[in-house]
Protein backbone atom coordinates (compact mmCIF):
# COMPACT_ATOMS: atom_id res chain seq x y z
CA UNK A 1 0.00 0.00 0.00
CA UNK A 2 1.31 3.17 -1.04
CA UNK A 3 0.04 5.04 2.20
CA UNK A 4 0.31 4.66 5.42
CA UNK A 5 -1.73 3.82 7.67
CA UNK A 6 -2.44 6.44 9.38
CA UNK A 7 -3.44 8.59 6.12
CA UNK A 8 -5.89 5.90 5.35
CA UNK A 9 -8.05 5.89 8.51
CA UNK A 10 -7.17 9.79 8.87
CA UNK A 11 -9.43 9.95 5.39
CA UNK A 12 -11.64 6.95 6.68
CA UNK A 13 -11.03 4.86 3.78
CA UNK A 14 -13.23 6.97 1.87
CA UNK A 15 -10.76 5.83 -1.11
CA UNK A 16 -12.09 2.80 -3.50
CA UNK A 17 -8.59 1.79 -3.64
CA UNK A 18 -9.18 0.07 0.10
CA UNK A 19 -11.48 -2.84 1.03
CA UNK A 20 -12.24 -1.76 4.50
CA UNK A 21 -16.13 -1.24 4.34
CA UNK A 22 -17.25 1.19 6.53
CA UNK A 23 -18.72 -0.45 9.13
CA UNK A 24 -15.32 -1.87 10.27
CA UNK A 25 -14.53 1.75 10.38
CA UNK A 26 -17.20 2.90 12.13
CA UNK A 27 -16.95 -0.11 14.76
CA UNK A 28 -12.77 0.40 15.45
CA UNK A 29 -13.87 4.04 16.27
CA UNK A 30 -16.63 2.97 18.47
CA UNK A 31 -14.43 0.76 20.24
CA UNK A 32 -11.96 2.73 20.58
CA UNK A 33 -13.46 5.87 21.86
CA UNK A 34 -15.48 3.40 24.55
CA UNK A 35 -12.11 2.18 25.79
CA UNK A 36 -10.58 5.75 25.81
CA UNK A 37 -13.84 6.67 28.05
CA UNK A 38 -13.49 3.99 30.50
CA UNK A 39 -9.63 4.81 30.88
CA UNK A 40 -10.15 8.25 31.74
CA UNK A 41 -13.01 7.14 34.67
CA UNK A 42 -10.80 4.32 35.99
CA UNK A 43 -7.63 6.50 36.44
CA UNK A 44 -10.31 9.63 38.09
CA UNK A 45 -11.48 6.79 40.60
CA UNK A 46 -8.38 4.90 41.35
CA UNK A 47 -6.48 8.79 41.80
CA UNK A 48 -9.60 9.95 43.80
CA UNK A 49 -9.37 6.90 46.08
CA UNK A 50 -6.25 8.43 47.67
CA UNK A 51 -7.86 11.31 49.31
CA UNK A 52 -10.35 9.22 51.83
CA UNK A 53 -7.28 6.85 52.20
CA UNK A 54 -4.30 10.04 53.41
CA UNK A 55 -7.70 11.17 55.69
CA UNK A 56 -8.09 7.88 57.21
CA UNK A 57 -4.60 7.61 57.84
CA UNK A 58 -4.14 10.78 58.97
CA UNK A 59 -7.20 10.25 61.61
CA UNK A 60 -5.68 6.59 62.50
CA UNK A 61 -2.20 7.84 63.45
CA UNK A 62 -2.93 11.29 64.80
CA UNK A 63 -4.90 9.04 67.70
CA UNK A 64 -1.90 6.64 67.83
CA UNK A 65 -0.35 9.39 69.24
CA UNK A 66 1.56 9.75 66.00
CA UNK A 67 0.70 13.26 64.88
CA UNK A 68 4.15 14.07 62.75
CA UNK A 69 4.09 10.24 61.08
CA UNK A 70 0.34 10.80 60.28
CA UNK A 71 1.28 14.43 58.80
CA UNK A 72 3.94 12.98 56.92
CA UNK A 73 2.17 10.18 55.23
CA UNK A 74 -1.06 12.22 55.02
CA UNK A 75 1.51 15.00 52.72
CA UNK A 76 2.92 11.87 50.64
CA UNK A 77 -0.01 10.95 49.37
CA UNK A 78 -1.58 14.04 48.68
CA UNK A 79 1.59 14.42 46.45
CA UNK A 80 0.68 11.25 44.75
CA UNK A 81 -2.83 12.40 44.09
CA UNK A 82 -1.98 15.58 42.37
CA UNK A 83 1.25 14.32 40.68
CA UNK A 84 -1.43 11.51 39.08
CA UNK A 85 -3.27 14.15 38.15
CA UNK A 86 -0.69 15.83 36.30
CA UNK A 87 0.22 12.80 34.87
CA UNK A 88 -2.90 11.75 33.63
CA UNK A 89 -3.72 15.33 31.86
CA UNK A 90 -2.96 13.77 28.72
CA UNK A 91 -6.40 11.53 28.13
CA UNK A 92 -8.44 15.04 28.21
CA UNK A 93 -6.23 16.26 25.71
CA UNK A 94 -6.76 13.08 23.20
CA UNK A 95 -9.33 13.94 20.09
CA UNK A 96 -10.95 10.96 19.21
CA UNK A 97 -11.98 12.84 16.12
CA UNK A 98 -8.75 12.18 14.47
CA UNK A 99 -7.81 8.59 13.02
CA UNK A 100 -8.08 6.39 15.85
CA UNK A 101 -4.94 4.17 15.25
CA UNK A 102 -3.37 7.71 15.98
CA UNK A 103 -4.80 8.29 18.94
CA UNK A 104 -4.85 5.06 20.37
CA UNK A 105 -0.71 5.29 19.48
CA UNK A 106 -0.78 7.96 21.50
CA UNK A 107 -2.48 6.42 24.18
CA UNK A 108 -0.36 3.48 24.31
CA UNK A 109 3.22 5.23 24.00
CA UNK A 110 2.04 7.58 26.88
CA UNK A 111 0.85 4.43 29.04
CA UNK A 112 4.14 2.69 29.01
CA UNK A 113 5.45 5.98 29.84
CA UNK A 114 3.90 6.46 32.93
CA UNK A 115 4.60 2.89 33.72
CA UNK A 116 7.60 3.37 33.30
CA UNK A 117 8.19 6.98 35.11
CA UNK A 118 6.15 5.03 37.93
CA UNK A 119 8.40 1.92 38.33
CA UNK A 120 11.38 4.07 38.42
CA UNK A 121 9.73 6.56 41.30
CA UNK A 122 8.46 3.47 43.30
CA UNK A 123 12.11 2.00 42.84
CA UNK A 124 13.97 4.54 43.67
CA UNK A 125 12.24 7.14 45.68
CA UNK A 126 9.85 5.02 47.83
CA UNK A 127 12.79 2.90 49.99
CA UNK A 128 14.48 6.51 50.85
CA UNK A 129 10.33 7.97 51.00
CA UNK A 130 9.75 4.84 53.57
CA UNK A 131 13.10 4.77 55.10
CA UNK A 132 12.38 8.43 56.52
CA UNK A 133 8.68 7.56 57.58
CA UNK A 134 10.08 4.60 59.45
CA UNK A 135 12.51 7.01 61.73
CA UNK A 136 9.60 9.21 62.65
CA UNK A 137 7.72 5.81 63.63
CA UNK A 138 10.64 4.78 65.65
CA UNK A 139 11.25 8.23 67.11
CA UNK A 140 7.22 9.23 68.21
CA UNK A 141 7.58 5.36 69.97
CA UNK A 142 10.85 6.51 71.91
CA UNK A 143 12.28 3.39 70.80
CA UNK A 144 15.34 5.80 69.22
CA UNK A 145 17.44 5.58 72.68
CA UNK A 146 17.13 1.57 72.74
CA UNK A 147 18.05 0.70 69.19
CA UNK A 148 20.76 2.99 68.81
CA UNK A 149 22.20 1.35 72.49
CA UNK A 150 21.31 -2.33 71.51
CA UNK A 151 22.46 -2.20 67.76
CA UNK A 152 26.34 -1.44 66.25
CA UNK A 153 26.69 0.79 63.68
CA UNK A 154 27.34 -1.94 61.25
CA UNK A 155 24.22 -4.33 62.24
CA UNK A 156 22.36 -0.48 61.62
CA UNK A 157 23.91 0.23 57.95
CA UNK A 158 22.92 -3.62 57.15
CA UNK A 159 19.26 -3.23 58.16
CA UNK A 160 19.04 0.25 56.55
CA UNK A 161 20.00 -0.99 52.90
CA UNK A 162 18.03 -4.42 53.53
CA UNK A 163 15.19 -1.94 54.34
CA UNK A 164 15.33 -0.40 51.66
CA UNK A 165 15.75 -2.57 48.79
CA UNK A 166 12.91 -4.55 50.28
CA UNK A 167 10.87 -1.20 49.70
CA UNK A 168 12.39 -1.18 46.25
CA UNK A 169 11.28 -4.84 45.36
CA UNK A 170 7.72 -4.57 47.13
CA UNK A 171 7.24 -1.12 45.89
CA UNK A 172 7.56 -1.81 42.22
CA UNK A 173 6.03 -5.17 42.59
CA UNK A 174 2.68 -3.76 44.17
CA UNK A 175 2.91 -1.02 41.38
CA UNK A 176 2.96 -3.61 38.46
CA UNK A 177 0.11 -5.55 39.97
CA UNK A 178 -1.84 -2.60 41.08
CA UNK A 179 -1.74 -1.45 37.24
CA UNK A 180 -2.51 -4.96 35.67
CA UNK A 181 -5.79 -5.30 38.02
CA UNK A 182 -7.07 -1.36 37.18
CA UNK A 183 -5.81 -1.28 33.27
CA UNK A 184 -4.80 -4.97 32.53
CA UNK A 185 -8.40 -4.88 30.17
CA UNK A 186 -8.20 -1.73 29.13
CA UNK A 187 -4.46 -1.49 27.68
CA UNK A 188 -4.40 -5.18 26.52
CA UNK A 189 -7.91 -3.84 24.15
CA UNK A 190 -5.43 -1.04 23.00
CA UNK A 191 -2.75 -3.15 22.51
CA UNK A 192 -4.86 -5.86 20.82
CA UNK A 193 -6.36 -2.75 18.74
CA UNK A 194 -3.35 -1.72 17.46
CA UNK A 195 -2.16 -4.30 16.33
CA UNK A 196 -5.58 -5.58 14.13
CA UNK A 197 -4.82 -1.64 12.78
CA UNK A 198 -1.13 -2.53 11.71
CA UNK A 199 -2.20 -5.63 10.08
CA UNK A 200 -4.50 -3.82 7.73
CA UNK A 201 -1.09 -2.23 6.14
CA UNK A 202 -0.40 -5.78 5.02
């Protein structure tokens, strides 16, 4: 085929030169704008959900006598919520009036970039994240005076960096299996879509 195929679904197949009736047309676009739609309200409720969840925790450790770790963790998320939310600006900016194979590119290149810009926060920055909310556990239980006179420095360093690369592991982990039960469906459809798109070229 002489064009690609994003001209061809751009114009519709409107051209005689292509076998594609219409109705496959119209029925890629319908599917494809449905799935965009139920992205866009599963990443609003699973962002969302993180507000009741820093108030709860908030309320939970402020009367465990925990005030600063509830504050702390209550700020964290917060950040999450409105970082998603940042993140996530892109599916109101998508026009499903254009080709969908364009679109649903798009879609899928800006997916696996979150997932990726995810893995690598969760990996990185949530051992160091946890590693700090951990001290302000141990220090509003006064347990700072007995583990710094029952522990050596060494047995201290050890735990620290097994702490945190457990955080690592179980951070990214949770992340990727978080994201496969909320958008498995969804971005295996676009995925699937995309590819039935690409084999029209052939």
């Amino acid at each position: 085929m002489d064009k690609s195929i994003e001209e061809i679904w751009s114009k519709g197949f409107q051209d005689d030169k292509h076998l594609i009736p219409p109705v496959i047309v119209d029925l890629y676009n319908q599917k494809s704008i449905l799935t965009v739609d139920k992205l866009k309200s599963a990443s609003k409720k699973d962002n969302w959900s993180i507000i009741p969840i820093a108030v709860v925790t908030l309320i939970f450790l402020v009367l465990s006598s925990k005030p600063v770790l509830g504050l702390y963790m209550s700020s964290l998320m917060l950040a999450m919520f409105f970082l998603n939310r940042q993140r996530l600006q892109f599916l109101n900016t998508i026009n499903t009036s254009e080709s969908c194979f364009m679109y649903l590119n798009k879609i899928q290149i800006m997916i696996k970039n979150n997932v990726k810009f995810y893995t690598q926060l969760l990996g990185i920055g949530l051992p160091f994240i946890a590693y700090i909310g951990f001290c302000i556990y141990i220090y509003e239980s006064n347990q700072l005076e007995y583990i710094l006179e029952s522990y050596s420095l060494t047995k201290l360093i050890t735990a620290s960096v097994i702490f945190l690369i457990a955080c690592s592991f179980i951070g990214v982990c949770c992340f990727k299996l978080s994201n496969y039960l909320i958008y498995g469906r969804l971005t295996t459809k676009i995925d699937e879509m995309i590819d039935e798109l690409e084999l029209l070229k052939k």
